[in-house]
Protein backbone atom coordinates (compact mmCIF):
# COMPACT_ATOMS: atom_id res chain seq x y z
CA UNK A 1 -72.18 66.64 13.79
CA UNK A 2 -72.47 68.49 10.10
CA UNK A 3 -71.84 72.30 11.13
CA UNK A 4 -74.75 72.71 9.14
CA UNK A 5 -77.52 70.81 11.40
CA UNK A 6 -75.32 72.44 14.15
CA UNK A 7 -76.29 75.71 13.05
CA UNK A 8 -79.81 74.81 12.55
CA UNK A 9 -80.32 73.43 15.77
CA UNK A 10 -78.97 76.49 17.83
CA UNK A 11 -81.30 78.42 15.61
CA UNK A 12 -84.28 75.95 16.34
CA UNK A 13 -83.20 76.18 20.08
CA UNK A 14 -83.11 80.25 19.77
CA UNK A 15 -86.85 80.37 18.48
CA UNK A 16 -88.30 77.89 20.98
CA UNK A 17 -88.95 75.45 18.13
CA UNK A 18 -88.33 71.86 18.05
CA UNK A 19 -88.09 68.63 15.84
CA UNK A 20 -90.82 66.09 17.48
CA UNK A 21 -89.91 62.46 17.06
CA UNK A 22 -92.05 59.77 17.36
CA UNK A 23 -90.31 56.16 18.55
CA UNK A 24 -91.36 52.54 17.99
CA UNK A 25 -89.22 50.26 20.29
CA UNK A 26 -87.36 51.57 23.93
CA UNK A 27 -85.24 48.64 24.04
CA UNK A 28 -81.00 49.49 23.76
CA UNK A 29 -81.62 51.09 20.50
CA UNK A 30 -84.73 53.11 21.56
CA UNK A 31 -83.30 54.18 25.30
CA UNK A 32 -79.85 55.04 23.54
CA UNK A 33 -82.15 57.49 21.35
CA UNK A 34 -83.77 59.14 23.64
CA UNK A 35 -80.41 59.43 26.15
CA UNK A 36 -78.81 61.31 23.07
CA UNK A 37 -81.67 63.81 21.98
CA UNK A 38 -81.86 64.82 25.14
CA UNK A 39 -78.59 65.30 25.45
CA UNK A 40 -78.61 67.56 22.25
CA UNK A 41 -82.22 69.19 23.25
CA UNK A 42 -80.76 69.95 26.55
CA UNK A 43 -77.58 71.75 25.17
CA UNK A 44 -78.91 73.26 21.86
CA UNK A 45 -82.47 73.04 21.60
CA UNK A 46 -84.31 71.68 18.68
CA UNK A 47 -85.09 68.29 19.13
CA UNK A 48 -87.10 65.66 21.39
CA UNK A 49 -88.57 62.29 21.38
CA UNK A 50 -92.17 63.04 22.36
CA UNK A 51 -94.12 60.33 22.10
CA UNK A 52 -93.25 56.17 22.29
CA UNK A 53 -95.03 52.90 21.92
CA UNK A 54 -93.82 50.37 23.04
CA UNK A 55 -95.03 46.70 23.83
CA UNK A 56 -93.91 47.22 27.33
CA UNK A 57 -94.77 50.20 29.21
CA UNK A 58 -92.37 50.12 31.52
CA UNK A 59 -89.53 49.93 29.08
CA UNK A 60 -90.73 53.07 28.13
CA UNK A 61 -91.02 54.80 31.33
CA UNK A 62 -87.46 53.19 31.99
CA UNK A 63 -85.62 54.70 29.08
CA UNK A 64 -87.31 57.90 29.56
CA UNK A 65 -85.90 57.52 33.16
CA UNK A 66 -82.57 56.71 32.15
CA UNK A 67 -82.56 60.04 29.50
CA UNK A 68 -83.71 62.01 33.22
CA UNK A 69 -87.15 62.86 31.89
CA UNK A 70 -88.90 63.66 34.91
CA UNK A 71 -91.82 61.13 35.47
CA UNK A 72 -94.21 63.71 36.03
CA UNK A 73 -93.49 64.85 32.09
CA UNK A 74 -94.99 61.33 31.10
CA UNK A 75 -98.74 60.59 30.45
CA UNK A 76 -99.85 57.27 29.10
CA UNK A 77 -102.64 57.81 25.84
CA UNK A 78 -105.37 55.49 24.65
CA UNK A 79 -105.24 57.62 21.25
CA UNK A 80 -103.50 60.13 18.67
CA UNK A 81 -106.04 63.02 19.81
CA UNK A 82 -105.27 62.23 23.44
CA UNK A 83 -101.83 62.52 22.69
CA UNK A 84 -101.99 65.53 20.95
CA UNK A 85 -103.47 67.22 23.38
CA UNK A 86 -100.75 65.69 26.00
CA UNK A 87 -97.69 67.11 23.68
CA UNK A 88 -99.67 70.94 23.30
CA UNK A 89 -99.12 70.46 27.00
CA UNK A 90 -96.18 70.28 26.94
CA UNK A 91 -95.70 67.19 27.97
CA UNK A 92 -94.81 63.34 26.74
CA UNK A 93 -96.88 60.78 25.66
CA UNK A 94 -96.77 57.25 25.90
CA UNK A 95 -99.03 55.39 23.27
CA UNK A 96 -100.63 52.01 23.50
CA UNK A 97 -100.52 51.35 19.97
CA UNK A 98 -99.16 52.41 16.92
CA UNK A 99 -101.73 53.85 15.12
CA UNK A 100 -102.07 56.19 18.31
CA UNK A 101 -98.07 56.94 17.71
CA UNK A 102 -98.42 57.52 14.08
CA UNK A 103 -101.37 59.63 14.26
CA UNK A 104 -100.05 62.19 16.59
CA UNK A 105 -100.22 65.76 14.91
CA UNK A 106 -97.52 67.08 16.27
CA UNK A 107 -94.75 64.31 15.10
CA UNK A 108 -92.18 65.37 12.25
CA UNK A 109 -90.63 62.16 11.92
CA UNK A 110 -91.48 58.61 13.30
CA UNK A 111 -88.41 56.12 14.05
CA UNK A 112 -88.58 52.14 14.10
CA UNK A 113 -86.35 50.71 16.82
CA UNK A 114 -87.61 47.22 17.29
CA UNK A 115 -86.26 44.66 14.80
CA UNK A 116 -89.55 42.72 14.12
CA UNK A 117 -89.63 42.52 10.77
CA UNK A 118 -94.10 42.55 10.97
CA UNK A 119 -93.42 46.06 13.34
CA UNK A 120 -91.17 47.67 10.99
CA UNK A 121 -93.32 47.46 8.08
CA UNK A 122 -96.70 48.54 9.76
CA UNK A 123 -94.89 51.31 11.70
CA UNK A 124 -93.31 52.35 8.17
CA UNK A 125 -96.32 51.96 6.24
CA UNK A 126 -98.71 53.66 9.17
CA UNK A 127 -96.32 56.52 9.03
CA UNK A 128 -96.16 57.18 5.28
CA UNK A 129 -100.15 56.75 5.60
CA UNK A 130 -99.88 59.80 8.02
CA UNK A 131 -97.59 62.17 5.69
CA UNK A 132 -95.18 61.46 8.40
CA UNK A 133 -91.52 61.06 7.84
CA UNK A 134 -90.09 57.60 9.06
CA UNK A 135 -86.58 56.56 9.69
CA UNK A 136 -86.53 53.11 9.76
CA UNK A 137 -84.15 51.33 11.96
CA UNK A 138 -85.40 47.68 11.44
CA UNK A 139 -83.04 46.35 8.40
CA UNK A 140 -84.75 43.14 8.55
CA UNK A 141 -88.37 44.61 7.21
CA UNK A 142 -85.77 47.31 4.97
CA UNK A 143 -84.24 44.28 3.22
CA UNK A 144 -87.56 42.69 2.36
CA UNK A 145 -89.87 45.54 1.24
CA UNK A 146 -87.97 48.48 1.80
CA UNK A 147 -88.29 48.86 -2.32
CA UNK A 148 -91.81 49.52 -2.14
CA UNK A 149 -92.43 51.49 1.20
CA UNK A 150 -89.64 53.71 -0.57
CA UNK A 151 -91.54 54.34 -3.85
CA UNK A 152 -95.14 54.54 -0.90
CA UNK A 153 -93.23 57.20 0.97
CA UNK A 154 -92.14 59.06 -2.67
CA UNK A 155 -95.41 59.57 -3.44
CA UNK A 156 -97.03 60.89 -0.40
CA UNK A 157 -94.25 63.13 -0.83
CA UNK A 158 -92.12 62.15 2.70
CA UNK A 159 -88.91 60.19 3.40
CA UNK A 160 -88.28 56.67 4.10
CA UNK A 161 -84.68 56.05 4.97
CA UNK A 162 -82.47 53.69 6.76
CA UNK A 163 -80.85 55.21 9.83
CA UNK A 164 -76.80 56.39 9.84
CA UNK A 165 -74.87 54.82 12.56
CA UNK A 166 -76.26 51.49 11.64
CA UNK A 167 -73.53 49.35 9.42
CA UNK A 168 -75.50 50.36 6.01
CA UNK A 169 -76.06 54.11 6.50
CA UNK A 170 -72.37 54.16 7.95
CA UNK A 171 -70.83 52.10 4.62
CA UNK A 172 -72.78 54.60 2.74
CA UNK A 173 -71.64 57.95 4.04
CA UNK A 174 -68.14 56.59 2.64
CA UNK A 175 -69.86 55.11 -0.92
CA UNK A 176 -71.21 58.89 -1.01
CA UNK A 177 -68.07 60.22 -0.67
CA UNK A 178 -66.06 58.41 -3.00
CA UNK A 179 -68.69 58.52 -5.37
CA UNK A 180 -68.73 62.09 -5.08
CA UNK A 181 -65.27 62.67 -5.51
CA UNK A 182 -65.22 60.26 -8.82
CA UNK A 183 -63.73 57.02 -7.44
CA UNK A 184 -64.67 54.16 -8.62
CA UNK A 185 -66.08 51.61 -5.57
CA UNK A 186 -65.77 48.10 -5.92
CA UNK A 187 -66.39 46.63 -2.74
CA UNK A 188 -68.38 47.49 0.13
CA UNK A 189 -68.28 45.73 3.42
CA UNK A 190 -68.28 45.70 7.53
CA UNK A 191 -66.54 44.41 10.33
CA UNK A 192 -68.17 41.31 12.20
CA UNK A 193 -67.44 41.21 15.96
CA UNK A 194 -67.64 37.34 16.31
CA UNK A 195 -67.23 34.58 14.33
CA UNK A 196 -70.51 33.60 12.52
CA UNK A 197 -72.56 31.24 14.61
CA UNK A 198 -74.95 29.56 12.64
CA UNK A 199 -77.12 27.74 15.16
CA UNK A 200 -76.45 30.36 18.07
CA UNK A 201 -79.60 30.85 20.35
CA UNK A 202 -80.65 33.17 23.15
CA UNK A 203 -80.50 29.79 25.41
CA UNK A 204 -77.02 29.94 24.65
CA UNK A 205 -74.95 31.01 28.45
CA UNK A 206 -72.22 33.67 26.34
CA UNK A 207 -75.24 35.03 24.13
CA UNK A 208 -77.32 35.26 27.34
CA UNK A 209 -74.09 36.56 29.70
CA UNK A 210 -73.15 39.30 27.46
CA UNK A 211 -77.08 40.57 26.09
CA UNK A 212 -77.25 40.70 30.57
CA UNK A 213 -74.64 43.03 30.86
CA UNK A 214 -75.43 45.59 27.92
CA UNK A 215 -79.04 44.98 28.82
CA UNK A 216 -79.91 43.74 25.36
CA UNK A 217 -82.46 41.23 24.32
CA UNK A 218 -80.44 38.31 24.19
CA UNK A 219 -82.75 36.95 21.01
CA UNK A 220 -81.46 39.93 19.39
CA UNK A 221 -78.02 39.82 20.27
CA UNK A 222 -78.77 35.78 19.03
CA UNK A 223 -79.48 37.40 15.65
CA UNK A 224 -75.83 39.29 15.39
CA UNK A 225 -74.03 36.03 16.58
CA UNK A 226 -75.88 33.34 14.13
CA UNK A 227 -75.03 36.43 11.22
CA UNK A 228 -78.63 37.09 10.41
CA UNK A 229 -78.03 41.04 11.03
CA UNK A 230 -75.09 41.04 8.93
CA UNK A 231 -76.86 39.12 6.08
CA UNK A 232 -79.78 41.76 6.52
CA UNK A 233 -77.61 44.75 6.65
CA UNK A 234 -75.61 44.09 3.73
CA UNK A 235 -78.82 42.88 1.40
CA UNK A 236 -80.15 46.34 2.73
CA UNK A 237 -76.70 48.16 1.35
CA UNK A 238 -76.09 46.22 -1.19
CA UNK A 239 -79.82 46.80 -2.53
CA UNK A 240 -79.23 50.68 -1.84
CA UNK A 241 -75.86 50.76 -3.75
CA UNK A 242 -76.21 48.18 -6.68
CA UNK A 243 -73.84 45.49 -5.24
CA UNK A 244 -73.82 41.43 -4.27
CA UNK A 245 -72.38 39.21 -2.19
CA UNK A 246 -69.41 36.85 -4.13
CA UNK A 247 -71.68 33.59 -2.89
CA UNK A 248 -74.45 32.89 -0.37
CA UNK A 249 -73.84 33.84 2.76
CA UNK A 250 -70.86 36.13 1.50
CA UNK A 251 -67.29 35.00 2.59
CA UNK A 252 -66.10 36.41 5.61
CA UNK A 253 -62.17 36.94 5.66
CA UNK A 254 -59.49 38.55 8.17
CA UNK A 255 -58.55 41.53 7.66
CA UNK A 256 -56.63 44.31 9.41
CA UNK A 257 -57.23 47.97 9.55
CA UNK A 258 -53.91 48.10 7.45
CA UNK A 259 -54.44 45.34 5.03
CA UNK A 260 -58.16 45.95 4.27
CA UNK A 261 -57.47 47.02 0.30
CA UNK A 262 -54.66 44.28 0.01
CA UNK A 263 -57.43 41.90 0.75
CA UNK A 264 -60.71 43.13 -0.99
CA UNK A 265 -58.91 43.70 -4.11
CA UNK A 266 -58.79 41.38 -6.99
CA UNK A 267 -57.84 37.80 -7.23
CA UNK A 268 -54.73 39.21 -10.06
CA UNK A 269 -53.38 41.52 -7.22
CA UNK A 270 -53.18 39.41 -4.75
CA UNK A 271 -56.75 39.80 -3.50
CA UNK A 272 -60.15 37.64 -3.14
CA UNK A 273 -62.51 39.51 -5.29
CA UNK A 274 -63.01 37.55 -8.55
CA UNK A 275 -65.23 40.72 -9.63
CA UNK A 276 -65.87 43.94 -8.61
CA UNK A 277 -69.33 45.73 -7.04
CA UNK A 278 -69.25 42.69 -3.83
CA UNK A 279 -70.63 43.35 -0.69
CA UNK A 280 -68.72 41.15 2.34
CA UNK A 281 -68.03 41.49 6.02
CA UNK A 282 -64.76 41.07 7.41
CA UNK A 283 -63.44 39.85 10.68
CA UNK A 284 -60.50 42.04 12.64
CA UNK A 285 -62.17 45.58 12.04
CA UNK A 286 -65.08 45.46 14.11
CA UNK A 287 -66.99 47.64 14.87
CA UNK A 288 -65.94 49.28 11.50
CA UNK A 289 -67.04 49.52 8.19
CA UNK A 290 -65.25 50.34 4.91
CA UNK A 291 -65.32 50.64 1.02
CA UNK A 292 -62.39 49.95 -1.88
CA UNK A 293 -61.90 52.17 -3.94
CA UNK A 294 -59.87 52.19 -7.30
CA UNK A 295 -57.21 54.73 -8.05
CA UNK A 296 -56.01 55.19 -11.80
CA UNK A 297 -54.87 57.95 -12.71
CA UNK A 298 -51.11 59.03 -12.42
CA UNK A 299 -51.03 62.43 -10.44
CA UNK A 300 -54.01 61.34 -8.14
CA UNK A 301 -51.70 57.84 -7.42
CA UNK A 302 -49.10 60.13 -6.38
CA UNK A 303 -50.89 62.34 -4.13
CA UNK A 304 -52.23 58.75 -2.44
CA UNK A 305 -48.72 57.90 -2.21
CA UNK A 306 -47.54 61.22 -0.72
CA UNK A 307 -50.23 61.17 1.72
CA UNK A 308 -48.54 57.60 3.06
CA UNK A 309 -51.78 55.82 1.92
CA UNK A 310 -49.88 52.91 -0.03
CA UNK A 311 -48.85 52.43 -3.40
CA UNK A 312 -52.22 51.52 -5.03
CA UNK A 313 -54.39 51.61 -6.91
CA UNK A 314 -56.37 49.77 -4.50
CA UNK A 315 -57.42 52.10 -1.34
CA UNK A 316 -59.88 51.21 1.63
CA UNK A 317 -61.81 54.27 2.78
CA UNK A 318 -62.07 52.51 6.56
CA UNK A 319 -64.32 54.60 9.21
CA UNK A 320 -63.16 52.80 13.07
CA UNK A 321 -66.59 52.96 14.47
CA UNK A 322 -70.34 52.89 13.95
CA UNK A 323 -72.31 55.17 16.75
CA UNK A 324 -75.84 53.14 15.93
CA UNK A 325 -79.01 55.09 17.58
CA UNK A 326 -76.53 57.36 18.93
CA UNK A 327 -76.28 58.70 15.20
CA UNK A 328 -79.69 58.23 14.54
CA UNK A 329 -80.14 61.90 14.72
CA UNK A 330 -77.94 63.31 11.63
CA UNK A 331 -80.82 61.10 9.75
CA UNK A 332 -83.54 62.70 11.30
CA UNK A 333 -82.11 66.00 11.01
CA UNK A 334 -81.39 65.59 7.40
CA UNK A 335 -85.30 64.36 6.58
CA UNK A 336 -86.98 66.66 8.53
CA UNK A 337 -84.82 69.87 7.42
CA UNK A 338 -83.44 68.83 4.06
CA UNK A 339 -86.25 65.98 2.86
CA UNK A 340 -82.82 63.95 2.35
CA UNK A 341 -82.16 60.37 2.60
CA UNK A 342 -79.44 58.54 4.21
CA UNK A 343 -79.81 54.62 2.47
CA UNK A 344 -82.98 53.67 0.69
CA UNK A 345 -83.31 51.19 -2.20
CA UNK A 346 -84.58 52.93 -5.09
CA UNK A 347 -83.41 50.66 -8.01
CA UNK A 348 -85.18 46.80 -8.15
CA UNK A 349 -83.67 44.52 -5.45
CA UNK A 350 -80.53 42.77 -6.62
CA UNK A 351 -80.38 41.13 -3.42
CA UNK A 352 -82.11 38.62 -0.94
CA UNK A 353 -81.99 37.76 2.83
CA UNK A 354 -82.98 34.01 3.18
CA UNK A 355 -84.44 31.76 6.06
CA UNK A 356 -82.28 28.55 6.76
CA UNK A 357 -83.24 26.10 9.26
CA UNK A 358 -81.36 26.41 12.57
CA UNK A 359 -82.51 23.33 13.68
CA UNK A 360 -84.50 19.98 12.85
CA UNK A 361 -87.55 21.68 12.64
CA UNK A 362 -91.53 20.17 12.78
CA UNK A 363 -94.13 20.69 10.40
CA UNK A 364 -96.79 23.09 12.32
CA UNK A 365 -94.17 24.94 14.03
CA UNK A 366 -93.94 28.93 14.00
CA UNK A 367 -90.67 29.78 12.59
CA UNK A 368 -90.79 32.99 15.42
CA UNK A 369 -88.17 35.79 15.72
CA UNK A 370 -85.41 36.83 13.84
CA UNK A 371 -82.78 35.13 16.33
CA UNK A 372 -84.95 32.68 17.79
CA UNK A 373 -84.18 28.65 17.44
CA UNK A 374 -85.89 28.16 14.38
CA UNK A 375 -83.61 29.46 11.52
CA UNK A 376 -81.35 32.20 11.09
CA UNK A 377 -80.41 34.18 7.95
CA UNK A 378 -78.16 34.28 5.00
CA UNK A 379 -77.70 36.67 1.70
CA UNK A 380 -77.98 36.10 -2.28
CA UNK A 381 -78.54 37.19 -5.02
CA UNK A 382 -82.51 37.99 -6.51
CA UNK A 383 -81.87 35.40 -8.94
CA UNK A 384 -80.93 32.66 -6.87
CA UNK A 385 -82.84 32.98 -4.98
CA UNK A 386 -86.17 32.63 -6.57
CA UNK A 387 -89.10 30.94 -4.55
CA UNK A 388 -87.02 31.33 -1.24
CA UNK A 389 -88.54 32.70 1.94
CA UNK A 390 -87.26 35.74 2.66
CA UNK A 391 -86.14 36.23 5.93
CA UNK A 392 -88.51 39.08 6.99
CA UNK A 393 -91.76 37.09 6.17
CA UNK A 394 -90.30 33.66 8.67
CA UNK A 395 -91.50 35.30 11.94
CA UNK A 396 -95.46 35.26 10.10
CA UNK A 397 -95.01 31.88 8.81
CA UNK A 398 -96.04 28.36 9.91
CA UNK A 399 -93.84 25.40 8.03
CA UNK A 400 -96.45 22.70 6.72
CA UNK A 401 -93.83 20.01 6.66
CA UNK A 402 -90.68 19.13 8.65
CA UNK A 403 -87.46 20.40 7.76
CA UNK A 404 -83.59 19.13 8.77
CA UNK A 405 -80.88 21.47 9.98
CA UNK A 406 -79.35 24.37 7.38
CA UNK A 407 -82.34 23.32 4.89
CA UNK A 408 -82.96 26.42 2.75
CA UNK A 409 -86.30 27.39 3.68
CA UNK A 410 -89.32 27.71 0.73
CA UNK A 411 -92.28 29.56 -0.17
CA UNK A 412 -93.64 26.01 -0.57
CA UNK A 413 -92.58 25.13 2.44
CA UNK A 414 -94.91 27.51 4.52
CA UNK A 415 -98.11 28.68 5.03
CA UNK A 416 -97.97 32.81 5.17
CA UNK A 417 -100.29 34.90 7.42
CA UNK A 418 -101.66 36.90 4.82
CA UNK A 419 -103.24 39.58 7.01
CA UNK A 420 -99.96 40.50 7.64
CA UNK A 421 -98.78 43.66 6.61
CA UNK A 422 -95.03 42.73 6.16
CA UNK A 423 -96.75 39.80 3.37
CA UNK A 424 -99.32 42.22 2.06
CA UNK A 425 -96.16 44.47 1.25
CA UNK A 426 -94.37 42.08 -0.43
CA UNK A 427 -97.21 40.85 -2.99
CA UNK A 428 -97.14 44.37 -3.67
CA UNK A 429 -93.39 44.85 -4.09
CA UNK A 430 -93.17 41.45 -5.99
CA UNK A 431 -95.92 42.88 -8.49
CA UNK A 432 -94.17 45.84 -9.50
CA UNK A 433 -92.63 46.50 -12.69
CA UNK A 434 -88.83 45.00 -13.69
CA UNK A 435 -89.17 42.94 -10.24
């Protein structure tokens, strides 16, 4: 952790002060959350998930189990003043909805664990409402109006920010630093742990088998094995950053943790980029994430080579690991203390995530989750993809005619709940100037 938040926590420990976070979600990510600020609270001080909805109870009570909150520290609320009155107790709350959660005075910061897309903007959008801060952990709702609850949360004067630890905020801690030190960056990318799946489903017995044993919802895990994740996570990034993928879907090649800059380097060198500013995933280096950077200048080549880093100019700036929720709390430490951000988009979207048919599919049907057997998702750019359904509107849409397998799925194609707030949210970000 930054010595600085260090610091600040011992000193929030010393004067019996802490950060109160608010949490959407107590599935992996959530429970992981919670087992880690206590962890920190426990040893320092300073911070403490105090109140969760969740759409299961229990799941709540469980991860607050698992973290060794005692149960008699729990009380369930029917509302944000019933809440607040739990919390001056001393105690936690557990909300029934998530008005309730974002209405709680005491809350700094809310953070959105679930990964439904319709969740992740109302929790966002609930929270700016509040003057609340919200770390949003949901890249699917980021990468379809994360523009405008950015430019919502700059004007009520809080922060909206994707979480470090996830792929994004991790690729960007290195973009930050290279940028910083003057390097130019001309590819950004992640490691994929399987081979992309296209049609993968939660029926499927190895998505089911593994979600089982890290007690994961296996239509979630689904979503990281058909490569809808990925696609998210790098429109999110590449959104953030000012980068897009080389073609739909991006391309996917082997690397190693050696040979990462002999690959992502131009097609004249040797490489596969046929331009720079490309956002890709790479097999070989998961769970890692990376950026390229270019190195011109004579002395500074030296120094590279000195320091055994290869002969150039092409470098990869490679981090091993990404911590997820585990790291969630540098980004809540930074927007709370520091009003900072760790990823938000705050230029016009450059970049879509799409919804492709996973299967034959019949005109009536839901499209349903993110993962689900419907369709899964892909990336590119704004300008292709024009009149495409973007993948964080599919789970609130109902097709109105039948579709065949790996069909690229249309505005046309659907009818849209429009009381939904994730649809509201995009009129609104599709209305705005230069978009």
């Amino acid at each position: 952790m930054n010595g600085m938040f260090l610091q600040e926590l011992r000193k929030l420990g010393e004067q019996g002060r802490r950060i109160r976070i608010g949490l959407v979600g107590a599935g992996q990510m959530g429970e992981g959350l919670i087992c880690q600020c206590e962890r920190i609270g426990d040893r320092r001080g300073g911070l403490e998930v105090s109140a969760v909805f969740s759409r299961r109870r229990g799941s709540a009570e469980a991860a607050y189990e698992s973290a060794g909150v005692p149960p008699e520290q729990l009380q369930f609320c029917r509302s944000a003043t019933e809440a607040t009155e739990v919390l001056h107790r001393g105690k936690r709350a557990i909300v029934d909805s998530l008005e309730a959660l974002c209405g709680v005075e005491q809350l700094d910061v809310i953070v959105e664990a679930t990964g439904v897309p319709e969740i992740g903007a109302r929790t966002a959008l609930l929270a700016i409402e509040n003057g609340k801060h919200i770390v949003q952990m949901n890249v699917e709702a980021d990468a379809t109006v994360g523009y405008i609850l950015r430019q919502k949360a700059n004007q009520a004067g809080v922060v909206y920010t994707l979480s470090g630890g996830d792929e994004p905020g991790s690729i960007m801690e290195l973009y930050d630093f290279a940028q910083t030190l003057g390097f130019e960056v001309v590819c950004a990318g992640k490691g994929k742990n399987n081979r992309v799946f296209r049609h993968a489903t939660a029926a499927d017995p190895r998505v089911r088998a593994k979600a089982e044993r890290f007690r994961m919802n296996p239509t979630m895990l689904a979503s990281f094995v058909d490569g809808s994740k990925t696609m998210a996570e790098m429109c999110s990034i590449g959104n953030a950053i000012g980068y897009t993928p080389a073609q739909r879907g991006m391309e996917g090649h082997e690397v190693t943790a050696q040979n990462i800059a002999e690959v992502y380097c131009p097609k004249e060198c040797g490489g596969v980029l046929s331009r720079d500013k490309i956002v890709d995933y790479a097999y070989g280096i998961a769970p890692g994430v990376f950026v390229i950077i270019k190195v011109e200048h004579p002395k500074l080549l030296l120094d590279f080579q000195y320091l055994a880093l290869g002969d150039g100019p092409y470098y990869a700036l490679y981090r091993p690991y990404h911590l997820v929720s585990l790291e969630t709390p540098i980004s809540i430490l930074r927007c709370v203390l520091h009003g900072q951000t760790s990823l938000a988009t705050e230029r016009p979207p450059l970049n879509e995530a799409l919804a492709i048919a996973k299967q034959d599919i019949r005109s009536g049907q839901e499209l349903g989750k993110v993962g689900g057997e419907n369709y899964y998702g892909s990336i590119d750019t704004c300008e292709n993809a024009a009149g495409l359904l973007p993948l964080g509107l599919a789970g609130v849409a109902r097709l109105k005619k039948s579709l065949s397998i790996d069909s690229v799925i249309t505005y046309d194609d659907v009818d849209l709940d429009e009381e939904s707030c994730i649809v509201q949210l995009r009129l609104e970000q599709d209305a705005l100037p230069g978009l």
